[in-house]
C-alpha atoms as a PDB file:
ATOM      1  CA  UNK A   1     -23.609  14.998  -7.509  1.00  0.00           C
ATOM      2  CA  UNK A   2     -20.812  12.864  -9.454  1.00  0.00           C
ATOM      3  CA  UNK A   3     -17.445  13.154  -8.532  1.00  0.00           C
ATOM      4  CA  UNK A   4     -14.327  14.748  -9.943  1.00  0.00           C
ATOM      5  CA  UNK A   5     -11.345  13.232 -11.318  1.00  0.00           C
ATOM      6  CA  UNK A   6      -9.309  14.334  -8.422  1.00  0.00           C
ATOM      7  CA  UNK A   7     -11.952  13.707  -5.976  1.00  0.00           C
ATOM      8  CA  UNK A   8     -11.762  10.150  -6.925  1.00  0.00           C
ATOM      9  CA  UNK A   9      -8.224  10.170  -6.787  1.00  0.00           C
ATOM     10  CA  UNK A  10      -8.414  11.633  -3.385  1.00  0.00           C
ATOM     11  CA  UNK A  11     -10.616   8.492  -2.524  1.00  0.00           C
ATOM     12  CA  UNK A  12      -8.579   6.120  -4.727  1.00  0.00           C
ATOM     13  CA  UNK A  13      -5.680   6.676  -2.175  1.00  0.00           C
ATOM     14  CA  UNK A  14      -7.754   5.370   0.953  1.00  0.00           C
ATOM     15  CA  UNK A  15      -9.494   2.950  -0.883  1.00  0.00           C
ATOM     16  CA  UNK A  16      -5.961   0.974  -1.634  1.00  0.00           C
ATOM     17  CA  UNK A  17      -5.758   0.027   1.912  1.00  0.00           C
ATOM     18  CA  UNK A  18      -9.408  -1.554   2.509  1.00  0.00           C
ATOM     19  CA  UNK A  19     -10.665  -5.191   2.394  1.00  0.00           C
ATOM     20  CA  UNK A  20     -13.829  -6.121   0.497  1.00  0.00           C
ATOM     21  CA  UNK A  21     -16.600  -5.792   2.796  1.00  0.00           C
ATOM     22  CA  UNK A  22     -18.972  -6.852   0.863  1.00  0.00           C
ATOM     23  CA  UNK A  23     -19.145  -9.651  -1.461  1.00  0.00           C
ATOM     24  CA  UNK A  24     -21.495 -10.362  -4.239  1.00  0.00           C
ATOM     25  CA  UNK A  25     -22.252 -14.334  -4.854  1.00  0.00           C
ATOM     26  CA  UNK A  26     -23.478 -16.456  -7.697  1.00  0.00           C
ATOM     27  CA  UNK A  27     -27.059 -15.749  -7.389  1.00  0.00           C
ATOM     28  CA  UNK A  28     -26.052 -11.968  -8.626  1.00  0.00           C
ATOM     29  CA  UNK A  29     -27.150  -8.449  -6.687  1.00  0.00           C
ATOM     30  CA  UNK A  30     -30.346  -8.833  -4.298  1.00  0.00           C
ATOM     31  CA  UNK A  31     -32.185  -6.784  -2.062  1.00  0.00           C
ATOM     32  CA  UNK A  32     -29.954  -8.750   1.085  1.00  0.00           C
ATOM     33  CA  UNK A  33     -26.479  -7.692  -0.992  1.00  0.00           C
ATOM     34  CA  UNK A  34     -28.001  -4.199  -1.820  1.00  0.00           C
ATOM     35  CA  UNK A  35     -29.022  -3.881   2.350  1.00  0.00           C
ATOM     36  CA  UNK A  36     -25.501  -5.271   3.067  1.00  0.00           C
ATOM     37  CA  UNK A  37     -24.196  -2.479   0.766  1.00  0.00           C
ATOM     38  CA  UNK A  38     -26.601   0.170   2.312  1.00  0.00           C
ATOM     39  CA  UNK A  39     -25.576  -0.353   5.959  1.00  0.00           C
ATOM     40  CA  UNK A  40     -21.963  -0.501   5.124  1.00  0.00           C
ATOM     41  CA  UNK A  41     -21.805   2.668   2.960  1.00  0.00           C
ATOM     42  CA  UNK A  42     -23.801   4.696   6.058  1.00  0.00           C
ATOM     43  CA  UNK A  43     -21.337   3.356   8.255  1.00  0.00           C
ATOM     44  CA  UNK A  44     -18.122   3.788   5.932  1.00  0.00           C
ATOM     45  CA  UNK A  45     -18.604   5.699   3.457  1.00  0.00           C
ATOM     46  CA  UNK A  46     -16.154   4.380   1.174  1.00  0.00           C
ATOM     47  CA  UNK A  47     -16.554   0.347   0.784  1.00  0.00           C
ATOM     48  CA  UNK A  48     -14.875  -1.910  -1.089  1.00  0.00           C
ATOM     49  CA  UNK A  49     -17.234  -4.888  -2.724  1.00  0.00           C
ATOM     50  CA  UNK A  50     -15.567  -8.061  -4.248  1.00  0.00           C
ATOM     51  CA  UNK A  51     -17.935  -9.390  -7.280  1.00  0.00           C
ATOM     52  CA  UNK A  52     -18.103 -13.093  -8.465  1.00  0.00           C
ATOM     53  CA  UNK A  53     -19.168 -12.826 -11.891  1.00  0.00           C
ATOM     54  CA  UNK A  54     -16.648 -14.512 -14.298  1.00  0.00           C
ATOM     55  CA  UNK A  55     -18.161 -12.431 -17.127  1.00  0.00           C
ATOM     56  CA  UNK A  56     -16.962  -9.318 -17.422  1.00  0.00           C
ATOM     57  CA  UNK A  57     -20.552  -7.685 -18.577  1.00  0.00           C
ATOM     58  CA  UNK A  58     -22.323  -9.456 -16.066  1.00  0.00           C
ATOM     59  CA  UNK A  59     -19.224  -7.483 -13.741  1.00  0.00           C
ATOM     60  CA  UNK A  60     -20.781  -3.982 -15.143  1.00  0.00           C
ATOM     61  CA  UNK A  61     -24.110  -4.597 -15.073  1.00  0.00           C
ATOM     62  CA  UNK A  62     -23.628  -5.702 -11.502  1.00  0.00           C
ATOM     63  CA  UNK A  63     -21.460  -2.529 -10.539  1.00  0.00           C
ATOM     64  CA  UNK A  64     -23.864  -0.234 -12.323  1.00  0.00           C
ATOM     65  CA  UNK A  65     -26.599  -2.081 -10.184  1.00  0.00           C
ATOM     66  CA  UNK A  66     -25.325  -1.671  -6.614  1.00  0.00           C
ATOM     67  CA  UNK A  67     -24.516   1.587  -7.284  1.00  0.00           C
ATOM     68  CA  UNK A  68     -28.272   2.457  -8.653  1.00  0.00           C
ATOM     69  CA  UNK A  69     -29.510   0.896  -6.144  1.00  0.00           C
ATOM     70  CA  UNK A  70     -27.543   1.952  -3.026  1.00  0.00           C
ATOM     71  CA  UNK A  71     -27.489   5.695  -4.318  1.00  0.00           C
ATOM     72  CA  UNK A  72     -23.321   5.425  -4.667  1.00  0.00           C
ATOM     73  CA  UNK A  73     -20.443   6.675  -6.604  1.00  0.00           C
ATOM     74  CA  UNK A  74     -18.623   4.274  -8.088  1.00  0.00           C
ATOM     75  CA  UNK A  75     -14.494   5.477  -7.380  1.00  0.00           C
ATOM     76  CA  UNK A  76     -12.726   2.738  -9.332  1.00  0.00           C
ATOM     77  CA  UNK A  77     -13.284  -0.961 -10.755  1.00  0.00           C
ATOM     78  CA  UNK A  78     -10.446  -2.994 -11.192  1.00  0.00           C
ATOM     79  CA  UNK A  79     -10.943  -6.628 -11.955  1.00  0.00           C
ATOM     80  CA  UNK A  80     -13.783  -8.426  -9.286  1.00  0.00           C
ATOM     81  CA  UNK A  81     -13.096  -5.448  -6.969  1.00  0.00           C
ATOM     82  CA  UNK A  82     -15.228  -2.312  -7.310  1.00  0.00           C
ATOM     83  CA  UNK A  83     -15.091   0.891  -4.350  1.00  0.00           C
ATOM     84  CA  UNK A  84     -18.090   3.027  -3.734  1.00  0.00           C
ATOM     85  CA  UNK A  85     -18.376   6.224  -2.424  1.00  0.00           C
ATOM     86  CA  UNK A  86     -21.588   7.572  -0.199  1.00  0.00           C
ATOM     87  CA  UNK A  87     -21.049  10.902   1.541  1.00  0.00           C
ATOM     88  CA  UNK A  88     -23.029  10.446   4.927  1.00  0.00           C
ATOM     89  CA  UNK A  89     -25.386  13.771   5.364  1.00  0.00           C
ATOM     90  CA  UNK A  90     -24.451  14.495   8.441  1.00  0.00           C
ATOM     91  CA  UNK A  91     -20.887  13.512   9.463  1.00  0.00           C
ATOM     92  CA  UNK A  92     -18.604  12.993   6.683  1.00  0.00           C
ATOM     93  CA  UNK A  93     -15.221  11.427   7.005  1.00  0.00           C
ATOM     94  CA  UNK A  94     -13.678  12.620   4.265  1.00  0.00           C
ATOM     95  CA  UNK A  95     -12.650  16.468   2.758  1.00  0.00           C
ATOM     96  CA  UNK A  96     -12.786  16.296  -0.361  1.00  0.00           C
ATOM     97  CA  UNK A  97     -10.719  18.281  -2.612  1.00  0.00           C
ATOM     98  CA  UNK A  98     -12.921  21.101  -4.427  1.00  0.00           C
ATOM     99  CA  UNK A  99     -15.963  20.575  -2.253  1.00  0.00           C
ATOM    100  CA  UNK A 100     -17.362  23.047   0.250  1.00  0.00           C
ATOM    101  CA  UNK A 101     -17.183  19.693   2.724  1.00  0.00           C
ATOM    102  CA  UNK A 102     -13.531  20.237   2.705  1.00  0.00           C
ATOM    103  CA  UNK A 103     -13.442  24.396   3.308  1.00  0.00           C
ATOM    104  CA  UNK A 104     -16.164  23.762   6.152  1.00  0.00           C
ATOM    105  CA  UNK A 105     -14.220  21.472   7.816  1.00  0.00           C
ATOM    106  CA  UNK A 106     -10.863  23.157   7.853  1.00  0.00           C
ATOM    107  CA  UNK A 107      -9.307  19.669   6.800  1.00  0.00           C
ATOM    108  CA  UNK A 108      -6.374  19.867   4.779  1.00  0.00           C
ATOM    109  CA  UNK A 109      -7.311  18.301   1.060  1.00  0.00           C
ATOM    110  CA  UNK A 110      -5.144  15.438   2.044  1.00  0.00           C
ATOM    111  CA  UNK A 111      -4.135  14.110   5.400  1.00  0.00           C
ATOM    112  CA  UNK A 112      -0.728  15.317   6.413  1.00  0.00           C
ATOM    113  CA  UNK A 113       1.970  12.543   7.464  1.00  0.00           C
ATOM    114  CA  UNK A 114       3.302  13.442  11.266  1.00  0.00           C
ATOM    115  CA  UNK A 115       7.001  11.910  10.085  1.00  0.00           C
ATOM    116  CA  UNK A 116       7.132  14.070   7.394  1.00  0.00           C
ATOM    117  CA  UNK A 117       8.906  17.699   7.645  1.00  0.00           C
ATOM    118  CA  UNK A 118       7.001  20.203   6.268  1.00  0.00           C
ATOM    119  CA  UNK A 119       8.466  21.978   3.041  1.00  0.00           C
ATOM    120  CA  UNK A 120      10.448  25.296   4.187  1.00  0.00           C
ATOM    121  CA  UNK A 121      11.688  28.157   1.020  1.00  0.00           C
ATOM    122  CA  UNK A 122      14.890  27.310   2.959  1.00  0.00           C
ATOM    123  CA  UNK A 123      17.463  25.660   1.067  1.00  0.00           C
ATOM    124  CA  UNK A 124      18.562  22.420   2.083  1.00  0.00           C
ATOM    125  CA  UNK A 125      22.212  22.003   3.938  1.00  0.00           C
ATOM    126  CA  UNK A 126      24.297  18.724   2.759  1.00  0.00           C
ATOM    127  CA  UNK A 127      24.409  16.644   5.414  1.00  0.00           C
ATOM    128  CA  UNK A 128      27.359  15.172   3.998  1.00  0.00           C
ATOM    129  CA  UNK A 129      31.006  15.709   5.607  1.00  0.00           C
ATOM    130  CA  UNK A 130      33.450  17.968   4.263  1.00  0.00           C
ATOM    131  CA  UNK A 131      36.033  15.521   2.059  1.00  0.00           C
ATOM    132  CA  UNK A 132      39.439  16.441   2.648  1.00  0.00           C
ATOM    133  CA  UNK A 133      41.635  17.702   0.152  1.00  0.00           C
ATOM    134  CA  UNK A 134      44.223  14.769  -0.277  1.00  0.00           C
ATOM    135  CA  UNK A 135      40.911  11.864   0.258  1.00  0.00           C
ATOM    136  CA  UNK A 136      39.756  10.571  -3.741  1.00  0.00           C
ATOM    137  CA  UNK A 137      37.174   8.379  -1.923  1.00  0.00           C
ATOM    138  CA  UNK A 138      33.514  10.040  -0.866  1.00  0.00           C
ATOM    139  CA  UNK A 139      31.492   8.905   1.984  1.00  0.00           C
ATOM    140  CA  UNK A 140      29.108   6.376  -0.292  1.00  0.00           C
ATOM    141  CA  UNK A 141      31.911   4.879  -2.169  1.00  0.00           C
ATOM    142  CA  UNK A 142      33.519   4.593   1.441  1.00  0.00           C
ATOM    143  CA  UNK A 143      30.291   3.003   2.591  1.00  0.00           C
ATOM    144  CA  UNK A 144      30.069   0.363  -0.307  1.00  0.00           C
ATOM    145  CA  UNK A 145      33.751  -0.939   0.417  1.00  0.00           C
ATOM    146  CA  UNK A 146      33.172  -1.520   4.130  1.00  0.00           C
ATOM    147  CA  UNK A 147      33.366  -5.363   5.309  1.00  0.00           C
ATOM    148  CA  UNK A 148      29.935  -6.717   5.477  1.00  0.00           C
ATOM    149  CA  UNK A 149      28.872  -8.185   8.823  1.00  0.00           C
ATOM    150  CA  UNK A 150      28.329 -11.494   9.050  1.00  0.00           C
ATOM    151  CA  UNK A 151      24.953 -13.121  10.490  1.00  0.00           C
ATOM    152  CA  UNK A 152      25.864 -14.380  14.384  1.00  0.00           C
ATOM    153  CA  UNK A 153      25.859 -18.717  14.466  1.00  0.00           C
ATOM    154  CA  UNK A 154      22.940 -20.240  14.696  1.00  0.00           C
ATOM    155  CA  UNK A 155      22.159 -22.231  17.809  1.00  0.00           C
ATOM    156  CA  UNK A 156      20.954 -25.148  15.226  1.00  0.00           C
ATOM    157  CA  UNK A 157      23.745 -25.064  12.728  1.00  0.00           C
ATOM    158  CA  UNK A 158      25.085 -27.982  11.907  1.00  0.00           C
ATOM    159  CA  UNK A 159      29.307 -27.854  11.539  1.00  0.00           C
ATOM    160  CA  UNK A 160      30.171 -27.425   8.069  1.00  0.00           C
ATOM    161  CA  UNK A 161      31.313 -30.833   6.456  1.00  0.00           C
ATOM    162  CA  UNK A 162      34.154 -30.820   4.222  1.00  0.00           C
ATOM    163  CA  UNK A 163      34.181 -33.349   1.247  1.00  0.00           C
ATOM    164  CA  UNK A 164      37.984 -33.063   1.231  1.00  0.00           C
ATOM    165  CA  UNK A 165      40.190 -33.370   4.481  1.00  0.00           C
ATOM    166  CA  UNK A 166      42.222 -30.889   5.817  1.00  0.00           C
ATOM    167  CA  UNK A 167      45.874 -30.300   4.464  1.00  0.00           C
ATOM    168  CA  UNK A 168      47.783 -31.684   7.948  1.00  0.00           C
ATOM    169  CA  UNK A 169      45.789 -34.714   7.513  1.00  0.00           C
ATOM    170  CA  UNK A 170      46.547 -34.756   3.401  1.00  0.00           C
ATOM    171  CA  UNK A 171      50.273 -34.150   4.029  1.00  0.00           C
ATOM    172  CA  UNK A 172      50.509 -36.560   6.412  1.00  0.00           C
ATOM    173  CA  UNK A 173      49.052 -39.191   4.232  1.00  0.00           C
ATOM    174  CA  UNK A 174      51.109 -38.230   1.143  1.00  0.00           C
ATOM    175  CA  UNK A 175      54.371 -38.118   3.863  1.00  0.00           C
ATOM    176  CA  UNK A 176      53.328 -41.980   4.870  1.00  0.00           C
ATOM    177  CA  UNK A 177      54.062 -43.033   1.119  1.00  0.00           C
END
């Protein structure tokens, strides 16, 4: 069954994140690379393979192989870097959107972020304080005027060498004339 658009965008997203597990040499796709690629796509599911063709038609023909021969979606190729996607029969790790994996599994369509508050049909106080009636100034413009700290001295500083000396010892030497 091939995938849909947003089912490889879905994938897409966790696919960013992976290294290359497998990598295809100079002597091409062989039955070791294509058993490399089997093992890793029952384990995974989703694997990313690095390819070392410099030709970029050797590149497809070497994508559309592995994928033939592993069984495999192919989510995305960009450059020598090509994700495939195996759905394991009987424990999937992903939901994907639009498939009956996803409504079986009671998995939200995309993983929901802890640190993230959920959306409420509340609207939104300003946190910002009141200004006062007399103040022109708001709270960022406030913000971008105040003094800047400075980083603490380094243990390993050197003291700062001036190519001039300091005014006492210029006066002096002008006042010795």
């Amino acid at each position: 069954m091939p995938l849909t658009a947003s089912q490889k965008r879905y994938l897409r997203g966790f696919a960013h994140a992976l290294n290359p597990v497998v990598r295809v040499g100079q002597r091409g796709v062989t039955p070791a690379v294509l058993n490399e690629l089997d093992g890793a796509l029952e384990h995974h599911e989703l694997v990313k393979v690095k390819l070392g063709e410099a030709d970029r038609d050797a590149r497809d023909a070497a994508i559309e192989a592995l994928g033939a021969g592993c069984g495999a979606e192919l989510v995305q190729a960009v450059g020598h870097v090509a994700c495939f996607y195996r759905a394991n029969a009987h424990d999937s790790q992903f939901a994907l959107p639009g498939s009956a994996n996803a409504a079986k599994s009671g998995m939200p369509a995309k993983p929901v972020d802890a640190g993230t508050p959920a959306k409420s049909a509340a609207p939104r106080k300003s946190a910002a304080p009141a200004k006062s009636a007399g103040s022109r100034k708001s709270a960022a413009s406030a913000k971008r005027t105040a003094p800047r700290k400075s980083a603490p001295p380094t243990k390993y500083a050197a003291p700062r060498k001036s190519a001039r000396p300091a005014k006492s010892a210029r006066r002096e030497k002008s006042a010795k004339r």
